[in-house]
N, C-alpha and C. Protein backbone atom coordinates (compact mmCIF):
# COMPACT_ATOMS: atom_id res chain seq x y z
N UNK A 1 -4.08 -11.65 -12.85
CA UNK A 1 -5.44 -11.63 -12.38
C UNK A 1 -5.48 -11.81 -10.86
N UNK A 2 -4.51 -12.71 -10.11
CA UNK A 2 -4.84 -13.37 -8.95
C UNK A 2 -4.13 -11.87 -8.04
N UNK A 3 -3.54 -11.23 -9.01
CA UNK A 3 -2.93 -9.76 -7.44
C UNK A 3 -2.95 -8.29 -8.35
N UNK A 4 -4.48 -8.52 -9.60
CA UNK A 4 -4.87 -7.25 -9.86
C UNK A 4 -5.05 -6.33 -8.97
N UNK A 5 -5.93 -6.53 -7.84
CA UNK A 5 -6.22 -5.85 -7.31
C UNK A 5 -5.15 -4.89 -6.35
N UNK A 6 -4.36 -5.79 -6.03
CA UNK A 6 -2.99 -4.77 -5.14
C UNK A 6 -2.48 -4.20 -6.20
N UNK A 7 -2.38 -4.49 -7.39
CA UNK A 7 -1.65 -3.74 -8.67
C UNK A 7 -2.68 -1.69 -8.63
N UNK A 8 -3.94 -2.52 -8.53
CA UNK A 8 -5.36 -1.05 -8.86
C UNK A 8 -4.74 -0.28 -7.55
N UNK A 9 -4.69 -0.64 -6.46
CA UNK A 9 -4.96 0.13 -5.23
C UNK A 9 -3.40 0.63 -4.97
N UNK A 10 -2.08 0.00 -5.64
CA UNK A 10 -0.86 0.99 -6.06
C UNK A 10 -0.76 2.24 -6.69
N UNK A 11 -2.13 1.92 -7.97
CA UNK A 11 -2.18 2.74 -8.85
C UNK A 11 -2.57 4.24 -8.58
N UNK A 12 -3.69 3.71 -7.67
CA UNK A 12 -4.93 4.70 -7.19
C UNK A 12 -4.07 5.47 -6.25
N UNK A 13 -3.07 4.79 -5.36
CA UNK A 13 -2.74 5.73 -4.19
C UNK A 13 -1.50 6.53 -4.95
N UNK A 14 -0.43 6.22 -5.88
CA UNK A 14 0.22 7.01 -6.62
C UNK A 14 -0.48 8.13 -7.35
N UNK A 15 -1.52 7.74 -8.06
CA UNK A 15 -2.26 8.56 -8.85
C UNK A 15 -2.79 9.72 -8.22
N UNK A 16 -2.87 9.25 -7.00
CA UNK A 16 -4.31 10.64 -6.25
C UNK A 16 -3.12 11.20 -4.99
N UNK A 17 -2.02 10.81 -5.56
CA UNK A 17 -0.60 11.87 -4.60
C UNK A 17 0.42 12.23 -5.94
N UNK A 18 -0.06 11.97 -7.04
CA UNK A 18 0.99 12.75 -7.87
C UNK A 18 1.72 14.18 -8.25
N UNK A 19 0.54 14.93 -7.44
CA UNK A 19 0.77 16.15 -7.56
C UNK A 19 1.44 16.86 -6.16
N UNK A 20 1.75 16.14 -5.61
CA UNK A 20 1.73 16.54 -3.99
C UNK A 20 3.11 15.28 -3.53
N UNK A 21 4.61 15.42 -4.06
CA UNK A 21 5.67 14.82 -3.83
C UNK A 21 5.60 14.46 -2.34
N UNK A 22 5.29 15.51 -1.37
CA UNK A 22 5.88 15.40 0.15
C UNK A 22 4.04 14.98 0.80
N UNK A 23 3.41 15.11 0.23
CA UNK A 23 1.92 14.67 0.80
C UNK A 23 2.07 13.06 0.68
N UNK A 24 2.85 12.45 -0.21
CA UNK A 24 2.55 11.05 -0.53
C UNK A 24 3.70 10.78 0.32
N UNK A 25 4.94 11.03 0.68
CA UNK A 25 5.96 10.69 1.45
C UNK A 25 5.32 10.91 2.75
N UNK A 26 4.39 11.87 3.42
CA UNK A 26 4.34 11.48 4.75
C UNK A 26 2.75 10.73 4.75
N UNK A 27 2.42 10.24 3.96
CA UNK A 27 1.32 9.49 4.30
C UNK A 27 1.76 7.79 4.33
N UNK A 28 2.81 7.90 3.37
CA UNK A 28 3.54 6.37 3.11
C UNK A 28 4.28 6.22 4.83
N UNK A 29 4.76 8.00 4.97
CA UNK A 29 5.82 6.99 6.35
C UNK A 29 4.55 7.06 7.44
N UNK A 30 3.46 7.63 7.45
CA UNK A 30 2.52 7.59 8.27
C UNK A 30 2.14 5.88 8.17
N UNK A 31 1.91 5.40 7.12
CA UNK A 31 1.43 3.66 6.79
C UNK A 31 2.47 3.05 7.52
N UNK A 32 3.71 3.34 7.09
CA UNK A 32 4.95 2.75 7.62
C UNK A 32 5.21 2.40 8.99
N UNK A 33 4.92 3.23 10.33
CA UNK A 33 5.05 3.53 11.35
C UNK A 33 4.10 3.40 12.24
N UNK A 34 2.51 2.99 11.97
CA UNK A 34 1.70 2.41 12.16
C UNK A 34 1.06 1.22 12.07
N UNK A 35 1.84 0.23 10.87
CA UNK A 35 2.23 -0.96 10.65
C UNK A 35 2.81 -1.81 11.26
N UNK A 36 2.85 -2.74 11.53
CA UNK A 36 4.01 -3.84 11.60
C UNK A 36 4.78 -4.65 10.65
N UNK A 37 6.25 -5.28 10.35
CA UNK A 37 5.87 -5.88 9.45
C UNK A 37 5.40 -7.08 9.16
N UNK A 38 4.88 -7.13 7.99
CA UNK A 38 4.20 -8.39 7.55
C UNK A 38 5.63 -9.35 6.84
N UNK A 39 4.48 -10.59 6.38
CA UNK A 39 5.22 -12.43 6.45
C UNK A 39 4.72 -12.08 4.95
N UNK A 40 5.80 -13.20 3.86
CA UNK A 40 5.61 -13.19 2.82
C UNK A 40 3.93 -13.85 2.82
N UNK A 41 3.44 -14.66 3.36
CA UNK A 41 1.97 -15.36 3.33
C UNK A 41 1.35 -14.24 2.99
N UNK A 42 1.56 -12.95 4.43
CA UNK A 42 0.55 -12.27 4.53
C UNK A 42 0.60 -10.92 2.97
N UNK A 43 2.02 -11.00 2.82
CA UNK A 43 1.85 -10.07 1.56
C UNK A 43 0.94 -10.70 -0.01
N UNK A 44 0.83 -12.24 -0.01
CA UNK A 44 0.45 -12.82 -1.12
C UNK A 44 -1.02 -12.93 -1.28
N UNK A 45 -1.60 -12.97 0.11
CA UNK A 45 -2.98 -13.29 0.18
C UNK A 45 -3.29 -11.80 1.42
N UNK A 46 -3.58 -10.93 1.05
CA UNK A 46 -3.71 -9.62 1.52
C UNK A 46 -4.90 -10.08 2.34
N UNK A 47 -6.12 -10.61 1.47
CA UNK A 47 -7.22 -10.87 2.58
C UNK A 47 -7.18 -11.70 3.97
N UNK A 48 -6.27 -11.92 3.97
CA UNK A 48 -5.83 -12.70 5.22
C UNK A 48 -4.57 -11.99 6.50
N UNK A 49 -4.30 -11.30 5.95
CA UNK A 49 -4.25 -10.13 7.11
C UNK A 49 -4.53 -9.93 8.67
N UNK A 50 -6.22 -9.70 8.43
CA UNK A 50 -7.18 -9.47 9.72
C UNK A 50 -7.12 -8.33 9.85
């Protein structure tokens, strides 16, 4: 219950690139490379981020 929601929004972004192998690989390395990385804190409690 407490990390449904990152479970839904895995789902949703696999789901709506399943048809499209290399559309979901450059949008992931697009996330990737525009990111920094994150602290286990910040992966557990997503809303805290900023």
């Amino acid at each position: 219950r407490k990390h449904l929601q990152a479970y839904l929004d895995e789902f949703v972004f696999r789901f709506n690139r399943r048809r499209t192998r290399h559309a979901a690989f450059r949008s992931l390395l697009g996330i990737v490379t525009t990111k920094g990385p994150i602290t286990y804190d910040m992966l557990i409690a997503p809303e805290a981020k900023g």
